[in-house]
Protein backbone atom coordinates (compact mmCIF):
# COMPACT_ATOMS: atom_id res chain seq x y z
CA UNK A 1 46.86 49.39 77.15
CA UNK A 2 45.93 47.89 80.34
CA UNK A 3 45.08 44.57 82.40
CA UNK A 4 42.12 43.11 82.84
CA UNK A 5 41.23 41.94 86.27
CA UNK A 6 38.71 39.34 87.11
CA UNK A 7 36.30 41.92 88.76
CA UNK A 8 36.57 43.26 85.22
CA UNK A 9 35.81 40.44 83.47
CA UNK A 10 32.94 39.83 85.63
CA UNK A 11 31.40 43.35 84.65
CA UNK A 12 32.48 42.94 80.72
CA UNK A 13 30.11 39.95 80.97
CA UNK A 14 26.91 41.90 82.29
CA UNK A 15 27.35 44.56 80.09
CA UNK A 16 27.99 42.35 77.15
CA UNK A 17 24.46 40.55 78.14
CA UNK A 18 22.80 43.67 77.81
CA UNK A 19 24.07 45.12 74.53
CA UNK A 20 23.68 41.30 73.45
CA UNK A 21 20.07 42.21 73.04
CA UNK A 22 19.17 39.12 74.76
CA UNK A 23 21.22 36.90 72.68
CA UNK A 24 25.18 36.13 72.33
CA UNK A 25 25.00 32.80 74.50
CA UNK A 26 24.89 32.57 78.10
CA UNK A 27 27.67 35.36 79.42
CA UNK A 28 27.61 33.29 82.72
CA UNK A 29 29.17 30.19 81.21
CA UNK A 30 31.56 32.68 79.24
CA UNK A 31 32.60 34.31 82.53
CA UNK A 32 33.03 30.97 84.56
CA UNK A 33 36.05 30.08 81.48
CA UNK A 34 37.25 33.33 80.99
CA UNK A 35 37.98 33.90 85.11
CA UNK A 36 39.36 30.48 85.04
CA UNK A 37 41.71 31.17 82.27
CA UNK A 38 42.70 34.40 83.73
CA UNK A 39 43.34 32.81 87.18
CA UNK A 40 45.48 29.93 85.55
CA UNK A 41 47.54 31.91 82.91
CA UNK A 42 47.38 35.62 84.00
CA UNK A 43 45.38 38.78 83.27
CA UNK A 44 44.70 39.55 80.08
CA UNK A 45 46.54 42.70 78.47
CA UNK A 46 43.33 44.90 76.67
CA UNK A 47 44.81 47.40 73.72
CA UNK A 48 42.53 50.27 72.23
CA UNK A 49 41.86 49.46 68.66
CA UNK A 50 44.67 52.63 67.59
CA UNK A 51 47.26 50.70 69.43
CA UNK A 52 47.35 47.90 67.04
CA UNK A 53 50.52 47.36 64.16
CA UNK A 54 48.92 48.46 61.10
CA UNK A 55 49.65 45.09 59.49
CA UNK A 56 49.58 42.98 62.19
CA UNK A 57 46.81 40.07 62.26
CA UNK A 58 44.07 39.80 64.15
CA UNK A 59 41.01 37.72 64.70
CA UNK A 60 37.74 37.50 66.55
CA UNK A 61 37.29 34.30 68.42
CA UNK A 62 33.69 32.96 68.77
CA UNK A 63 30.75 30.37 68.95
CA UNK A 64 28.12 30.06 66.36
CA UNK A 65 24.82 28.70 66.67
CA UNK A 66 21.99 28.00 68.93
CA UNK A 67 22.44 29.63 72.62
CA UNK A 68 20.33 27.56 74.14
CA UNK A 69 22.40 24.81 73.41
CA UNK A 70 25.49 26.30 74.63
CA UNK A 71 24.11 25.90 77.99
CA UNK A 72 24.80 22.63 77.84
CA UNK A 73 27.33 22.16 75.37
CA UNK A 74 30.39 24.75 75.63
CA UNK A 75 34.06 24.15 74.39
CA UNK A 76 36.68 22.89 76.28
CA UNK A 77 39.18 25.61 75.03
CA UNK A 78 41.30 23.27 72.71
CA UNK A 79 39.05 24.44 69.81
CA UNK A 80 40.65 27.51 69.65
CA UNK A 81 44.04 26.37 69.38
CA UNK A 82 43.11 24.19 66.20
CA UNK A 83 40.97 27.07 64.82
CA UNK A 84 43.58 29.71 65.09
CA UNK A 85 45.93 27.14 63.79
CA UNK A 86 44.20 26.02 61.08
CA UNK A 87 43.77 30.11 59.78
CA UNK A 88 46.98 30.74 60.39
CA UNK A 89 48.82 27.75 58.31
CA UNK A 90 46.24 29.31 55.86
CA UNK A 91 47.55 32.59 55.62
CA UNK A 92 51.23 31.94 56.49
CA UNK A 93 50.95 34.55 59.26
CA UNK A 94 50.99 34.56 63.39
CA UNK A 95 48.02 36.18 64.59
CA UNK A 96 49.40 38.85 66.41
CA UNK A 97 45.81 39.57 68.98
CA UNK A 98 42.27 38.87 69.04
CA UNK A 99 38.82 40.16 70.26
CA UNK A 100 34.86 39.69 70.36
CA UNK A 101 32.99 39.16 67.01
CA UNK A 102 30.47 40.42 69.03
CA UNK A 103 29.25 42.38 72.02
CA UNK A 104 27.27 39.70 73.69
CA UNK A 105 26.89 36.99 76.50
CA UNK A 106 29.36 34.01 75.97
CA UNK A 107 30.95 35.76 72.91
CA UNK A 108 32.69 38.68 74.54
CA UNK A 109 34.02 35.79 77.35
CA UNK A 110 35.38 33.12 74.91
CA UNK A 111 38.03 36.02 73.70
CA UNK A 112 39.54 36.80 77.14
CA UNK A 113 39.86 33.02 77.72
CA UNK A 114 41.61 33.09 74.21
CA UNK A 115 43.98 35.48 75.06
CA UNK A 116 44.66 34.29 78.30
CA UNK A 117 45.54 30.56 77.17
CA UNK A 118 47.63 32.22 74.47
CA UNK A 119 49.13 35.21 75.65
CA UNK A 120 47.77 37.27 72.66
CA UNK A 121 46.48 40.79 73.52
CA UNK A 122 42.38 41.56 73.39
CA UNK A 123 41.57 44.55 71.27
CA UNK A 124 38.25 47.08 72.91
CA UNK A 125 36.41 46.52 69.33
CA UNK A 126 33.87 44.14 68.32
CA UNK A 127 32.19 43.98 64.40
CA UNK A 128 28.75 45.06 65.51
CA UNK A 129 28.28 46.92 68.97
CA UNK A 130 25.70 44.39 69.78
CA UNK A 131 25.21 40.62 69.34
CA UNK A 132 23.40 39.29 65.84
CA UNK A 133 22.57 36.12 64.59
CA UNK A 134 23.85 35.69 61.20
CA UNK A 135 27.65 35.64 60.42
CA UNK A 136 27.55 38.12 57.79
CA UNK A 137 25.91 40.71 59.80
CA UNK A 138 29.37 42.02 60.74
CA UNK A 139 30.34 45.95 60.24
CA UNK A 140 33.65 44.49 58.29
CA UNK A 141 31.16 42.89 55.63
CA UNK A 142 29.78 46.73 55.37
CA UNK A 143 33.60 48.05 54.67
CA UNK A 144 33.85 44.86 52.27
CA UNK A 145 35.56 42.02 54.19
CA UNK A 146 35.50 38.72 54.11
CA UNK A 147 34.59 36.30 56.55
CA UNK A 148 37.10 33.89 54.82
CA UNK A 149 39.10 31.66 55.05
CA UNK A 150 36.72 30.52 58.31
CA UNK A 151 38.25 27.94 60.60
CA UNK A 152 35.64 25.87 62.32
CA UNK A 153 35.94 23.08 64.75
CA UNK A 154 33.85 21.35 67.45
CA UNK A 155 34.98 19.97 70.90
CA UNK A 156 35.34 16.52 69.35
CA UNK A 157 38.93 17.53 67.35
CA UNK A 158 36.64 18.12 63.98
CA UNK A 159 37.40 20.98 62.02
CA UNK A 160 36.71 22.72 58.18
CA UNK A 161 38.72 25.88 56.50
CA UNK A 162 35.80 27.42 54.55
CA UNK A 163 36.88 29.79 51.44
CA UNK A 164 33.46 30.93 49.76
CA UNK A 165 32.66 33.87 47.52
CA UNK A 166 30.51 35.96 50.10
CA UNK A 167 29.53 36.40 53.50
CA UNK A 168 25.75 35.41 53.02
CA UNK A 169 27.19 31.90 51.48
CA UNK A 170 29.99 31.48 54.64
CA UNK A 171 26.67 32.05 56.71
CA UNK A 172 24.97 29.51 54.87
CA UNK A 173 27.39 26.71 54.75
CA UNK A 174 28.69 27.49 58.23
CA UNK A 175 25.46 27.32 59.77
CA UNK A 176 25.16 23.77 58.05
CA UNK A 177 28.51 22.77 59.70
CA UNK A 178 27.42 23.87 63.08
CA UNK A 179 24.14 21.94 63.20
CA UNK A 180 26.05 18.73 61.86
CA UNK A 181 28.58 19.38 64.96
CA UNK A 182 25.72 19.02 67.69
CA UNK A 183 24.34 22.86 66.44
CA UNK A 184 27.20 24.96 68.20
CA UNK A 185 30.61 25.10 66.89
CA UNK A 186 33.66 27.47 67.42
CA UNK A 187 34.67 30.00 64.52
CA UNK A 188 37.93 31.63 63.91
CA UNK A 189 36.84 34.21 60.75
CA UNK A 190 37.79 37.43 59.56
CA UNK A 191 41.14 37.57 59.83
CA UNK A 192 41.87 41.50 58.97
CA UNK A 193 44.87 43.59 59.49
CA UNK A 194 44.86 46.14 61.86
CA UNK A 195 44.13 48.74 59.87
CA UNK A 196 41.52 47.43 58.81
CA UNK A 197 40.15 46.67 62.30
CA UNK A 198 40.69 50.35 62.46
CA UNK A 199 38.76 51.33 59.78
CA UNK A 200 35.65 49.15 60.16
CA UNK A 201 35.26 47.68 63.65
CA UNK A 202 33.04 49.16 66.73
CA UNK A 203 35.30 51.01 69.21
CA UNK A 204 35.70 50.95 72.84
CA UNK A 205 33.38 48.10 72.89
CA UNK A 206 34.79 45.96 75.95
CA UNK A 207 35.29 49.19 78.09
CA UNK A 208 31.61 50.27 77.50
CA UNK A 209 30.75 46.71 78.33
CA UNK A 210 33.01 47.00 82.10
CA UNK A 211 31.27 50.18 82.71
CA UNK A 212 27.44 49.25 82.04
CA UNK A 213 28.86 46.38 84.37
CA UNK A 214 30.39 48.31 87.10
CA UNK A 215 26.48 50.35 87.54
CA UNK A 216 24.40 46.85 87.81
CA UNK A 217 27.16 45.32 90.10
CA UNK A 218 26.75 48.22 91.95
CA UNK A 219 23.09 48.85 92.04
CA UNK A 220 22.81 48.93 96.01
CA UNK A 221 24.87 51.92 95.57
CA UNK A 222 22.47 54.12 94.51
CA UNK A 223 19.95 55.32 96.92
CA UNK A 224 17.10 53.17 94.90
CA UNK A 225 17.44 50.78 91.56
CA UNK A 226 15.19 53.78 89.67
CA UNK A 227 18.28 55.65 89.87
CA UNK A 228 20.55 53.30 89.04
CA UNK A 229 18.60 52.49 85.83
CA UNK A 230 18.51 56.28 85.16
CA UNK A 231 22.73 56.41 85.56
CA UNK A 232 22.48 53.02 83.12
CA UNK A 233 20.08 54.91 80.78
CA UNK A 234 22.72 58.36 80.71
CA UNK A 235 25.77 56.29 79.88
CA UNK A 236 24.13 54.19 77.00
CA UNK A 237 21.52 57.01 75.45
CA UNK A 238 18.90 54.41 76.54
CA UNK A 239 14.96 54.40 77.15
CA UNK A 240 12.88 52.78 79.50
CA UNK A 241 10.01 51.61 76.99
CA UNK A 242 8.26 49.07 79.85
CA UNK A 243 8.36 47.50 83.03
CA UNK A 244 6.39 44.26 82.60
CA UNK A 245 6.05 40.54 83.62
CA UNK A 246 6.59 37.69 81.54
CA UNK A 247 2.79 36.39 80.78
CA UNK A 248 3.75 33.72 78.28
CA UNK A 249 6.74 32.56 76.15
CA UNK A 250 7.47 30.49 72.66
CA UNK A 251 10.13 28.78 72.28
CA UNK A 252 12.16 26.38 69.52
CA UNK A 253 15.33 25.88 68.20
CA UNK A 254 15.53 25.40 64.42
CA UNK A 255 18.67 25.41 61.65
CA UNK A 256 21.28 26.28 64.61
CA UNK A 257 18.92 29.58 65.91
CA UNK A 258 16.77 29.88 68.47
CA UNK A 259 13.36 30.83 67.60
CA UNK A 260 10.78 32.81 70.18
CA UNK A 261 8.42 35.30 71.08
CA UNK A 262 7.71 37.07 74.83
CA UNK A 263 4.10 38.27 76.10
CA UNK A 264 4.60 40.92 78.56
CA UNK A 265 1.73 42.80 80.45
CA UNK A 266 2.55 45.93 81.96
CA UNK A 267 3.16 46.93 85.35
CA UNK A 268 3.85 50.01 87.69
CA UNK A 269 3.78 52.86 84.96
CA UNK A 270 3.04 50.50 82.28
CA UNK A 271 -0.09 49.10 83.86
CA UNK A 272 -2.89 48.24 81.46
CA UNK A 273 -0.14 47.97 78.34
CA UNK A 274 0.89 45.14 76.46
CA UNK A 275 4.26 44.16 75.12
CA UNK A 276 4.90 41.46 72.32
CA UNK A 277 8.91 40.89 71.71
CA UNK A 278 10.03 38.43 68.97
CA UNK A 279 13.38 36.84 68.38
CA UNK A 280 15.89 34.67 66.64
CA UNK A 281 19.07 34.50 68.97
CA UNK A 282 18.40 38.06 69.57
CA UNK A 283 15.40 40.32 70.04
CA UNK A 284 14.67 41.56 67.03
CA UNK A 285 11.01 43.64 67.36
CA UNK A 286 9.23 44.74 70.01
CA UNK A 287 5.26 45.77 70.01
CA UNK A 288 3.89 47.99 72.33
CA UNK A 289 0.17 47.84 72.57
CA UNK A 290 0.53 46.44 68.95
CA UNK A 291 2.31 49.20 67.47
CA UNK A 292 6.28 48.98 66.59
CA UNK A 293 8.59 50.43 69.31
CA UNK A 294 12.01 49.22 68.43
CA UNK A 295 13.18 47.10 65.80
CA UNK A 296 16.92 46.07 64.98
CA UNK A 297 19.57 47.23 64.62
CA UNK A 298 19.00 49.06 67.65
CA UNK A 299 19.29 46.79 70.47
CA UNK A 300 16.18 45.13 72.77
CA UNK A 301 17.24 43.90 75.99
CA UNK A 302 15.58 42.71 79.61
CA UNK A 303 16.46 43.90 82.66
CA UNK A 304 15.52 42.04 86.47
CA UNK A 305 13.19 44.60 87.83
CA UNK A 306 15.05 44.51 91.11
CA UNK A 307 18.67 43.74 90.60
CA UNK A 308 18.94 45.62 87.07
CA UNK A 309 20.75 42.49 85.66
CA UNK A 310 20.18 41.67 81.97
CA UNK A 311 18.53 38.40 80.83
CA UNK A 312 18.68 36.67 77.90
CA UNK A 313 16.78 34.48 75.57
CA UNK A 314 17.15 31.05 76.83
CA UNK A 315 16.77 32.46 81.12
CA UNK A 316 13.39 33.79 80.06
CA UNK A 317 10.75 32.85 82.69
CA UNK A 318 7.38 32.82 83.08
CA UNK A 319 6.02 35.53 86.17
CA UNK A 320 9.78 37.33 85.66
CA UNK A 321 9.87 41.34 86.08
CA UNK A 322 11.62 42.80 83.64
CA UNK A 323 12.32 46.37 82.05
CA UNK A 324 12.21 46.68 78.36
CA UNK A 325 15.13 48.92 77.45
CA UNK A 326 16.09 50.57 73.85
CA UNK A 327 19.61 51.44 72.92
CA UNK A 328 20.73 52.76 70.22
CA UNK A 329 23.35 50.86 67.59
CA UNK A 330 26.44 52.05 66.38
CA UNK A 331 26.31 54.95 63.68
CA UNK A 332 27.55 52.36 61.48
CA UNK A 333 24.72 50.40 61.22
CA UNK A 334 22.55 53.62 60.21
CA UNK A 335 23.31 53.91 56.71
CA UNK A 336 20.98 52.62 53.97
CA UNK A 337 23.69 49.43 53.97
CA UNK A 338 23.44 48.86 57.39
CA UNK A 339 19.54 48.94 57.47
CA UNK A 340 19.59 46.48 54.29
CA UNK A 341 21.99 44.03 56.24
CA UNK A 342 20.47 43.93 59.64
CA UNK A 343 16.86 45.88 59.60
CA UNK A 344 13.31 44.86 60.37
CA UNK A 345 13.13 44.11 56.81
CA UNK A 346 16.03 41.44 56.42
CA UNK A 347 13.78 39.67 59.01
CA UNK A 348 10.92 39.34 56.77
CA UNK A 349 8.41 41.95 59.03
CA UNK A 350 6.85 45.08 56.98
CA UNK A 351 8.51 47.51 58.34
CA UNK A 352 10.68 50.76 57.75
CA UNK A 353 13.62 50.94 60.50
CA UNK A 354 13.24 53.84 62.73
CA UNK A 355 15.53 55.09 65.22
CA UNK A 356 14.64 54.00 68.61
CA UNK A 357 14.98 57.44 70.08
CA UNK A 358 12.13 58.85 67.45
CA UNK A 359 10.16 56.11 67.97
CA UNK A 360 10.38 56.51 72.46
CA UNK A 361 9.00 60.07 70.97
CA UNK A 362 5.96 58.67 70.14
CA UNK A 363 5.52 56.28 72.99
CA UNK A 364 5.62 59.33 74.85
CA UNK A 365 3.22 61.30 72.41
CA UNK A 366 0.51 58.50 72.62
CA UNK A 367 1.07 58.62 76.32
């Protein structure tokens, strides 16, 4: 157990961006309300997963739908009272703490600025160790959780209680909700015990998050940025796959996702490659010189050449220096379940999931 600060909130949000594989919403909106809560209502109290009452309730607080969007429409923080009232008339229960659905730009922030405005504690766990775009691609649905009953509400005063008979369908009708509430909305789902939370959630989440912060907002630290990306690299088993510069980028937001694909051409020690990343929300595959170099689960993300920070999706510009990194995904995604849910293949591309580390192997190989 211990407070948050707002230096630590600030570094939460940087490392969320870069395990949110370049998805998750904008973390800087997330940090500007989360801060602002803090500052208003007082730190946040963060409790390792373990330290939870074994029956007590808790649920993530989130935003579904495009990210792109969210830029320019983000809640106003009542949402989450109705959503987390609306569950918990429901279930005839207090929820007793909350924490991120996700590890990932503005939906690792909209928790803090939950707890803050309610007192409720944060638990260091997310559902996937990353940021994905679907609502059933959760580690709970892998330990056989629901998603409902789902509470979602938009920053008008609408809201729905879902109840549907599987995660794919919540997904599904959800995402049709969202796009009729201006295609972002604010979800209140999974409400598990915490045992459960326990059992099946990603550990230690928020605290990895704070220290992959603490090394970018550091950077000048280090005697150059090459060895601040190596300290980056040691503390999340990364690889450096590219350093490249943005040569052309597609773009479009369709059924509440965004849509896109990055041309990269290689620079420094990737000079005369070629990189080809596609995504929805978040990067999904990425091509080097046309072969496969990392797919999802594992986790694609852009870092500023110069100032190590992470970008996502929806800052992506053309003539922007970047490093590709690979990180691996939680064990719990490596199972054949966890490849059917969230692999290359779900996505509708021809190809076997292979972990990024064997597949930086061959980069090197070829090289």
């Amino acid at each position: 157990m211990r407070k948050l600060s707002v230096n630590s909130i600030k570094n939460i949000a940087i490392g969320a961006a870069l395990l949110g594989a370049g998805g998750g919403g904008n973390p800087y909106i997330g940090e500007l309300m989360a801060v602002s809560a803090t500052r208003k209502y007082g730190e946040v109290t963060l409790l390792n997963v373990d330290e939870v009452e074994s029956e007590a309730l808790v649920v993530p607080a989130s935003m579904m739908g495009a990210p792109s969007v969210q830029l320019e429409k983000f809640p106003n923080g009542q949402e989450f009272y109705k959503a987390f009232d609306l569950l918990e008339k429901r279930l005839n229960k207090k929820i007793a703490a909350t924490f991120p659905i996700e590890a990932g730009g503005v939906n690792s922030m909209i928790p803090i600025m939950v707890a803050a405005k309610t007192g409720l504690p944060l638990v260091d766990v997310d559902s996937m160790g990353r940021a994905l775009p679907e609502l059933q691609m959760s580690t709970f649905t892998l330990y056989g959780h629901t998603a409902t009953p789902m509470a979602i509400v938009d920053e008008k005063g609408n809201g729905a209680l879902l109840e549907t008979i599987d995660n794919v369908w919540t997904e599904k009708i959800a995402r049709s909700i969202a796009v009729d509430m201006g295609a972002t909305a604010t979800v209140a789902s999974y409400p598990l015990t915490g045992k459960d939370l326990l059992e099946s959630g990603v550990k230690g989440v928020i605290t990895l998050c704070e220290k992959i912060g603490e090394i970018i907002t550091n950077v000048n630290s280090y005697s150059t940025v090459a060895q601040a990306l190596v300290a980056l690299l040691d503390l999340t088993n990364g690889f450096c796959f590219m350093e490249a510069k943005i040569v052309d980028i597609k773009h479009t937001t369709k059924d509440g996702f965004n849509f896109g694909k990055v041309e990269l051409e290689g620079l420094g020690n990737s000079r005369n490659k070629n990189g080809e990343v596609e995504f929805q929300n978040e990067n999904i595959i990425f091509k080097l010189n046309g072969e496969v170099a990392i797919t999802a689960p594992d986790i694609i993300t852009f870092l500023d050449i110069e100032s190590l920070n992470p970008i996502t999706n929806e800052e992506l510009k053309y003539g922007k220096r970047i490093y590709v990194l690979g990180v691996p995904c939680s064990d719990k995604w490596r199972t054949p379940a966890g490849i059917k849910l969230v692999g290359p293949r779900y996505f509708h591309y021809d190809v076997d999931y292979q972990p990024v580390e064997d597949l930086f192997k061959k980069v090197k190989e070829l090289n």
